[in-house]
C-alpha atoms as a PDB file:
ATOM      1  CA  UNK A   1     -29.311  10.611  12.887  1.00  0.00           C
ATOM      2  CA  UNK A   2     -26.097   9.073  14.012  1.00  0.00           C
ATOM      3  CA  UNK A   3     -24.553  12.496  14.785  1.00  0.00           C
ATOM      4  CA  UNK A   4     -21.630  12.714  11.926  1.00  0.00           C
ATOM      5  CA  UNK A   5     -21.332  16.294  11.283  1.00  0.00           C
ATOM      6  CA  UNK A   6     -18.005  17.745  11.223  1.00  0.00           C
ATOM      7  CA  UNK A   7     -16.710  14.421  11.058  1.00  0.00           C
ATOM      8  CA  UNK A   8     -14.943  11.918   8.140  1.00  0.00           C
ATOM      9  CA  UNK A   9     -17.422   9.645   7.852  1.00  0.00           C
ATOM     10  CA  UNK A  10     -15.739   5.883   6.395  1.00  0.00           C
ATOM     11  CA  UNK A  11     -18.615   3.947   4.580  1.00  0.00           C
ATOM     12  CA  UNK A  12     -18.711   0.133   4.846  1.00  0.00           C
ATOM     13  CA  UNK A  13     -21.479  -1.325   2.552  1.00  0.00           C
ATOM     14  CA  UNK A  14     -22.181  -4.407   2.163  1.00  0.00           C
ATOM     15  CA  UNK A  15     -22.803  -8.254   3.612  1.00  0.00           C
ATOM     16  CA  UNK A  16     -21.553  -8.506   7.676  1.00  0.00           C
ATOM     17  CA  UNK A  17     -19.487 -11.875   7.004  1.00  0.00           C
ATOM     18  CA  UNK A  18     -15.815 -12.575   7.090  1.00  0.00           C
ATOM     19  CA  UNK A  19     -14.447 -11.996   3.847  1.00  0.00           C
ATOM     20  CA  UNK A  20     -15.532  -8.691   3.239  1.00  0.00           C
ATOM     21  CA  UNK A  21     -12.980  -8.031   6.214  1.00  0.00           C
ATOM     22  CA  UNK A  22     -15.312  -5.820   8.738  1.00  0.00           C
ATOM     23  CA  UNK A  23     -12.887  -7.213  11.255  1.00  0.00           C
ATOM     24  CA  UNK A  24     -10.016  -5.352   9.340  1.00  0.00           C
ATOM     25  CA  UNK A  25     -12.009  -1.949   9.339  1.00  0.00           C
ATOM     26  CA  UNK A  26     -12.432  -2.050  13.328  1.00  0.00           C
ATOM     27  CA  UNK A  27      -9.038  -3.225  13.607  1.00  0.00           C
ATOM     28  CA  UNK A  28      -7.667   0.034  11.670  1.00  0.00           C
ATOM     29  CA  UNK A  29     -10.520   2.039  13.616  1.00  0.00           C
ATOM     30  CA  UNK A  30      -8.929   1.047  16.656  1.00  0.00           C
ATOM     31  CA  UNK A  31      -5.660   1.977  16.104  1.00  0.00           C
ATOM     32  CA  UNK A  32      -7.038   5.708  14.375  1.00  0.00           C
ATOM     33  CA  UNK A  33      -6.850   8.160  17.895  1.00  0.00           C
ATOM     34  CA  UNK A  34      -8.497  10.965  15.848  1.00  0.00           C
ATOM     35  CA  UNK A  35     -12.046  11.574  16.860  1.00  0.00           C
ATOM     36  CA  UNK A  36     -13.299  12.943  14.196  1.00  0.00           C
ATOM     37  CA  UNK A  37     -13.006   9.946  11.991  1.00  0.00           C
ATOM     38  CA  UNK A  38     -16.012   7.535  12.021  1.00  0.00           C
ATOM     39  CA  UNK A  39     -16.859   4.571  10.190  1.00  0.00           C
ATOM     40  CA  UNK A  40     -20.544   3.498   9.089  1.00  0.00           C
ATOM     41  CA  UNK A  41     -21.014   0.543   8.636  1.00  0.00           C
ATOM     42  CA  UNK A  42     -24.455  -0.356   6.295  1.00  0.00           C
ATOM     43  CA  UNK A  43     -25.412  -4.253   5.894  1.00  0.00           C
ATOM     44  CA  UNK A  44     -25.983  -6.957   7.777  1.00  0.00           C
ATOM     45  CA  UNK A  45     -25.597 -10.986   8.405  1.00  0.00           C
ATOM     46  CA  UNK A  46     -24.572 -14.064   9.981  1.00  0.00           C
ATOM     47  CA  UNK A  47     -21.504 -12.495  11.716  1.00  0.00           C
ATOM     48  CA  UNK A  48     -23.347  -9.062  12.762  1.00  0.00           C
ATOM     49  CA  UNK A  49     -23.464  -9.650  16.398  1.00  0.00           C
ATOM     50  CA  UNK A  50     -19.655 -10.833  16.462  1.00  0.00           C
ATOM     51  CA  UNK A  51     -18.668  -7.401  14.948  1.00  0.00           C
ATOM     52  CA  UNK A  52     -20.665  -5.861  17.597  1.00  0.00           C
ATOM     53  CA  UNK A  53     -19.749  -7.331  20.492  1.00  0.00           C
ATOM     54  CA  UNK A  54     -16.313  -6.693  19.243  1.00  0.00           C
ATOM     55  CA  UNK A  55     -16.675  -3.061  19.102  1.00  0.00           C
ATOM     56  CA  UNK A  56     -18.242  -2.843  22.207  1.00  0.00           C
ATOM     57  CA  UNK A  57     -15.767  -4.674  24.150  1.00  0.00           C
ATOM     58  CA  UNK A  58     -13.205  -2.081  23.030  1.00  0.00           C
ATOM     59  CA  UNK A  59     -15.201   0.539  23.614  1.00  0.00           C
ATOM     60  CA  UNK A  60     -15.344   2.119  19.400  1.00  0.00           C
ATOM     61  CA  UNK A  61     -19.407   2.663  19.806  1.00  0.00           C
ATOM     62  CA  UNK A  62     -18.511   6.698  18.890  1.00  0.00           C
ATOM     63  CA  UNK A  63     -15.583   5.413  16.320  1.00  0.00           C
ATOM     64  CA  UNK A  64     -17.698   2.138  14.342  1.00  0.00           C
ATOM     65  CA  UNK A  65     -21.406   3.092  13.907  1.00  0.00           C
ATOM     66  CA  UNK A  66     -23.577   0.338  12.823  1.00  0.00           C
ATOM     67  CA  UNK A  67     -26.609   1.721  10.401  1.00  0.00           C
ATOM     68  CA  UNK A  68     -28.053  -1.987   9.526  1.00  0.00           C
ATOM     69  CA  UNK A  69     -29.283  -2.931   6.117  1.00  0.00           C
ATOM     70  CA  UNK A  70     -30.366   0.053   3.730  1.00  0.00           C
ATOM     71  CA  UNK A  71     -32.217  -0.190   0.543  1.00  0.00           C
ATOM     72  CA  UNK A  72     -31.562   1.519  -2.762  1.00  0.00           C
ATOM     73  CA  UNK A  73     -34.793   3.286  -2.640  1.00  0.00           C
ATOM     74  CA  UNK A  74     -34.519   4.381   1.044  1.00  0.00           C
ATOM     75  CA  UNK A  75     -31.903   5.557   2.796  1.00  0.00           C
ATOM     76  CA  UNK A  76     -28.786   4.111   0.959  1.00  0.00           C
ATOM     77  CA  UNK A  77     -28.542   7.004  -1.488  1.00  0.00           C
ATOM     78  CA  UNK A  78     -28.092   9.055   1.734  1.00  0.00           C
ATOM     79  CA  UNK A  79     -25.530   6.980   3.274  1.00  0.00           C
ATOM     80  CA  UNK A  80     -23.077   7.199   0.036  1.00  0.00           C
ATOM     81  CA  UNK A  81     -23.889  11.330  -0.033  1.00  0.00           C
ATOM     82  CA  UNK A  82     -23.189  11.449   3.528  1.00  0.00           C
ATOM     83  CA  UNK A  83     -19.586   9.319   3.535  1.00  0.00           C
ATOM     84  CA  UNK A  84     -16.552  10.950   2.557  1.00  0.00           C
ATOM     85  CA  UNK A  85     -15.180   7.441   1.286  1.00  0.00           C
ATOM     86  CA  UNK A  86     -15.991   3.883   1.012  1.00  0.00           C
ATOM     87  CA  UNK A  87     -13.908   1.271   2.271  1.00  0.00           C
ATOM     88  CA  UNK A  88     -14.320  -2.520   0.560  1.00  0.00           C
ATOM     89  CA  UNK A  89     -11.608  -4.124   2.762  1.00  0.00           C
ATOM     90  CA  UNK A  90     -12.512  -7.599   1.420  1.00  0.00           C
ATOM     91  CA  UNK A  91      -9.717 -10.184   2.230  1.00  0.00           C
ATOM     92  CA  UNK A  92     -10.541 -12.910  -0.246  1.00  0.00           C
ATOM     93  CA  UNK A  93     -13.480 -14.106  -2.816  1.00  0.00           C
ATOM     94  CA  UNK A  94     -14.527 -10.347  -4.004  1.00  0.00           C
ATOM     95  CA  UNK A  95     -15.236 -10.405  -7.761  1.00  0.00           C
ATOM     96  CA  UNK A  96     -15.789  -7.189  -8.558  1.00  0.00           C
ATOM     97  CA  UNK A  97     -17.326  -4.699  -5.864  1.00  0.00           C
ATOM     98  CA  UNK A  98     -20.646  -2.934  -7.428  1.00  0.00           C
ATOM     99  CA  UNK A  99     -20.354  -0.868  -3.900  1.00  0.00           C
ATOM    100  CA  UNK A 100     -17.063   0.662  -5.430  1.00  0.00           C
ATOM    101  CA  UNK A 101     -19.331   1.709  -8.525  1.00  0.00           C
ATOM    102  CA  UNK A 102     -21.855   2.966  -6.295  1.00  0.00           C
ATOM    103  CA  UNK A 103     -19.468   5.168  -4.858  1.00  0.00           C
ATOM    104  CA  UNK A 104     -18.010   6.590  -7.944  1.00  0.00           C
ATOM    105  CA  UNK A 105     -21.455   7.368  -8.864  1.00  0.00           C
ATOM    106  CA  UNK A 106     -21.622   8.835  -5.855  1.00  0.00           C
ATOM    107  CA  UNK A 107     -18.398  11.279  -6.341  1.00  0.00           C
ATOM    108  CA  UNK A 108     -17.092   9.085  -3.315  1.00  0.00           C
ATOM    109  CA  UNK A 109     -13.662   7.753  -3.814  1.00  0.00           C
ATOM    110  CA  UNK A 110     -13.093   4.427  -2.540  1.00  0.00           C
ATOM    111  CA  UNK A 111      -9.987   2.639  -0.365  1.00  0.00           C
ATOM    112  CA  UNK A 112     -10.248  -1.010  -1.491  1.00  0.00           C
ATOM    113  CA  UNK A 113      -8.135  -4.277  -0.945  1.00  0.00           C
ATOM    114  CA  UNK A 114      -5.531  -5.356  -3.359  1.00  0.00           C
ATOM    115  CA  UNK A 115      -7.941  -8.313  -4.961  1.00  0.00           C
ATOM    116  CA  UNK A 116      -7.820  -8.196  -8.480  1.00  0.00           C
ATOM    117  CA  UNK A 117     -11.911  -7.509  -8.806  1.00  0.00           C
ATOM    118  CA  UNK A 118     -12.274  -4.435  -6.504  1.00  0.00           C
ATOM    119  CA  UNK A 119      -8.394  -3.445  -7.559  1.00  0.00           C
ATOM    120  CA  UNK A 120      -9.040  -3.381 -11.421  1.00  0.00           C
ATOM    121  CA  UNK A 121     -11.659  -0.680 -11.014  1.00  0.00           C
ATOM    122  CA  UNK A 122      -9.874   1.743  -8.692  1.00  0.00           C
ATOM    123  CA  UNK A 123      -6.737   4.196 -10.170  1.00  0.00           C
ATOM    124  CA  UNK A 124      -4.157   4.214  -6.882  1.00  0.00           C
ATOM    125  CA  UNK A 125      -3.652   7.605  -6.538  1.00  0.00           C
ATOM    126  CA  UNK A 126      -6.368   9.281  -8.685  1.00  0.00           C
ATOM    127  CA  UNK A 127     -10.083   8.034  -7.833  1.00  0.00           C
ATOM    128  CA  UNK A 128      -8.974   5.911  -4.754  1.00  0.00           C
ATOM    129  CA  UNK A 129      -6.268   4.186  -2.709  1.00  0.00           C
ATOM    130  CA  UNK A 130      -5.045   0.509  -2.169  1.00  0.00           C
ATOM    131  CA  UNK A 131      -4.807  -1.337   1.265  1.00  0.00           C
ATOM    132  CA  UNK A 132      -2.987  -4.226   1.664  1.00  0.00           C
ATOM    133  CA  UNK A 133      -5.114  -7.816   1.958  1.00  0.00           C
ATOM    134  CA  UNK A 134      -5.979  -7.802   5.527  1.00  0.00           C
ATOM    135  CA  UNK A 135      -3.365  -5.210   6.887  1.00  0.00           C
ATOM    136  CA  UNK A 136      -5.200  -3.342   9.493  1.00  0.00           C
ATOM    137  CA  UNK A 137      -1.892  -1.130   9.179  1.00  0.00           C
ATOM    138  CA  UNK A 138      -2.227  -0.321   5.515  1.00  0.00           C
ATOM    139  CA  UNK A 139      -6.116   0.396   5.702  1.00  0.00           C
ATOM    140  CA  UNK A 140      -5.844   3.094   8.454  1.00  0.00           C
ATOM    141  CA  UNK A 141      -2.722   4.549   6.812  1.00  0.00           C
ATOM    142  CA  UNK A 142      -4.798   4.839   3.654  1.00  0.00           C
ATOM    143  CA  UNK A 143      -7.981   6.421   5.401  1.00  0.00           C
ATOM    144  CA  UNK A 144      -5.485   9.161   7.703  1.00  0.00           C
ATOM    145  CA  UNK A 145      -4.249   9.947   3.824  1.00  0.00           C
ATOM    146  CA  UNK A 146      -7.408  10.610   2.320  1.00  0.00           C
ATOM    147  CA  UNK A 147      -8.855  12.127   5.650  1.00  0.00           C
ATOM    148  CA  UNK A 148      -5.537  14.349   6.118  1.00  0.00           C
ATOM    149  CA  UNK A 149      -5.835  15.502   2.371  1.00  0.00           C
ATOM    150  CA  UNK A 150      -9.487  17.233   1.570  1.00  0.00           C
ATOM    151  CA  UNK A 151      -7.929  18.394  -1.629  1.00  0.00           C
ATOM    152  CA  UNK A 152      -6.791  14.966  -2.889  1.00  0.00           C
ATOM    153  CA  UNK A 153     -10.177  13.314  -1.119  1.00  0.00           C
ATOM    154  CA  UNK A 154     -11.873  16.239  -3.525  1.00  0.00           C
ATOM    155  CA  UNK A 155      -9.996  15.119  -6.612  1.00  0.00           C
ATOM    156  CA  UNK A 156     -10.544  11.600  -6.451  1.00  0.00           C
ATOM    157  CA  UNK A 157     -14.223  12.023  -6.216  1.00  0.00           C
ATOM    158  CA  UNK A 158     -14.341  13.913  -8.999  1.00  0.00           C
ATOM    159  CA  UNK A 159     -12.124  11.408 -10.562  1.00  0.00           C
ATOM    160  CA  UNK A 160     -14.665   8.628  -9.818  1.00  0.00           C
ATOM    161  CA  UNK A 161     -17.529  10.174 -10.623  1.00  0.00           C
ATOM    162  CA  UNK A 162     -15.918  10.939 -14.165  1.00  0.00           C
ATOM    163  CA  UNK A 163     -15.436   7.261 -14.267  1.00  0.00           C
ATOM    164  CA  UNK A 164     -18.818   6.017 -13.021  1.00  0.00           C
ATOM    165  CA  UNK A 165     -20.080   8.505 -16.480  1.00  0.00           C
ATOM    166  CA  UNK A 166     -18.008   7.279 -19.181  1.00  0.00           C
ATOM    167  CA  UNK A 167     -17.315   3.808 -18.289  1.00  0.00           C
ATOM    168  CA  UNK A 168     -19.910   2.193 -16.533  1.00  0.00           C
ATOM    169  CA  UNK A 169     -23.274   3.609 -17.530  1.00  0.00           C
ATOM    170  CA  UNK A 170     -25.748   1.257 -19.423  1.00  0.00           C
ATOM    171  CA  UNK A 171     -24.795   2.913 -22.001  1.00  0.00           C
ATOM    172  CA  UNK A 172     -20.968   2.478 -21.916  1.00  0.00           C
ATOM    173  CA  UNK A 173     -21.426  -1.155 -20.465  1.00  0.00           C
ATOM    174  CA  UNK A 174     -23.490  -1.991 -23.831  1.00  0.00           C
ATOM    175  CA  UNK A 175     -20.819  -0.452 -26.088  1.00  0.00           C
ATOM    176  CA  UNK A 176     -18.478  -2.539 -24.521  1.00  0.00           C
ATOM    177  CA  UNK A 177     -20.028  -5.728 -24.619  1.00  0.00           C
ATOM    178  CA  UNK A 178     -20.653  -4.667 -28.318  1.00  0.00           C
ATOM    179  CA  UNK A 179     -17.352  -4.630 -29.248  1.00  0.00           C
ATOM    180  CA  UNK A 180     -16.240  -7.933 -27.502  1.00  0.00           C
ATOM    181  CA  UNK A 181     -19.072  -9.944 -29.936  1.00  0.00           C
ATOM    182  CA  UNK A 182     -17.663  -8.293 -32.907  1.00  0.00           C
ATOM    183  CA  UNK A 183     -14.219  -9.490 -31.682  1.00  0.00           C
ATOM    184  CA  UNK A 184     -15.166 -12.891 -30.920  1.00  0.00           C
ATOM    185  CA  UNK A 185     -17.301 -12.992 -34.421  1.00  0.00           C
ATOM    186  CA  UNK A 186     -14.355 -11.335 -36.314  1.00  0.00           C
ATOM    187  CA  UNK A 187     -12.392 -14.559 -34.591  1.00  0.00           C
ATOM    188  CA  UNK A 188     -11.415 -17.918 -36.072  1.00  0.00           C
ATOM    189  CA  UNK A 189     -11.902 -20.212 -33.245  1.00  0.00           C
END
């Protein structure tokens, strides 16, 4: 569909609006010379056309692909199976970053900013990477690493996927929430 085979596809996913620093991704896109790296961008919103118009004017249609929004039950599964990596380059106000769980889930590690939601669910080094808060820089240094190393890109995913299983299944979630209540109730307050 958007002709990606044989290349390292970099998913974005999520809301086209300023914080969740799309402008850093093209940035670091720009400054990647490899052509065999592409980033996919799924979502949309208010500052869509911007990011367009952006990429167009210096000339990264082949390098930043635009997919629009996708839905759980269409073609959003396919998008995280199809990525080698998801990028949540968020520069301020990101809580947590459910897309980074998606990810996992998907055996997809993930390069996120250095907020403390998206940051307190990736391992540096063992199911993702770090980029510095709106460092164009540190995000394309971290994607060359992870595109650059199959094996480690490999080893992550397996990494994440382990996580997504024993830590943030219903299942796991529950447990958790369990044992805060008996914590609290065990508490004099």
């Amino acid at each position: 569909k958007h002709g990606l085979l044989g290349k390292t596809v970099v998913l974005f996913v999520g809301n086209l609006q300023p914080f969740k620093g799309i402008q850093v991704l093209i940035d670091a896109m720009a400054g990647i010379e490899d052509k065999d790296i592409v980033a996919v961008i799924v979502g949309g919103g208010y500052a869509e056309e911007q990011y367009r118009k952006d990429v167009s004017d210096r000339k990264l249609n082949d390098k930043v692909i635009f997919a629009g929004p996708q839905t759980p039950s269409g073609d959003l599964p396919d998008y995280y199976r199809t990525a080698d990596f998801l990028v949540l380059p968020s520069t301020h106000s990101e809580s947590f970053g459910l897309v980074v769980l998606e990810s996992f889930a998907s055996g997809k590690p993930a390069i996120v900013s250095a907020l403390p939601g998206p940051a307190a669910i990736v391992d540096a080094g063992k199911d993702g990477l770090i980029a510095e808060v709106g460092d164009a820089d540190s995000l394309r240094s971290q994607i060359l690493a992870l595109h650059q190393n199959s094996t480690l890109k490999e080893q992550m995913g397996m990494a994440a996927l382990k996580k997504a299983r024993e830590k943030y299944t219903w299942e796991a979630v529950a447990r958790t929430l369990e044992e805060a209540f008996y914590q609290i109730k065990g508490a004099k307050i």
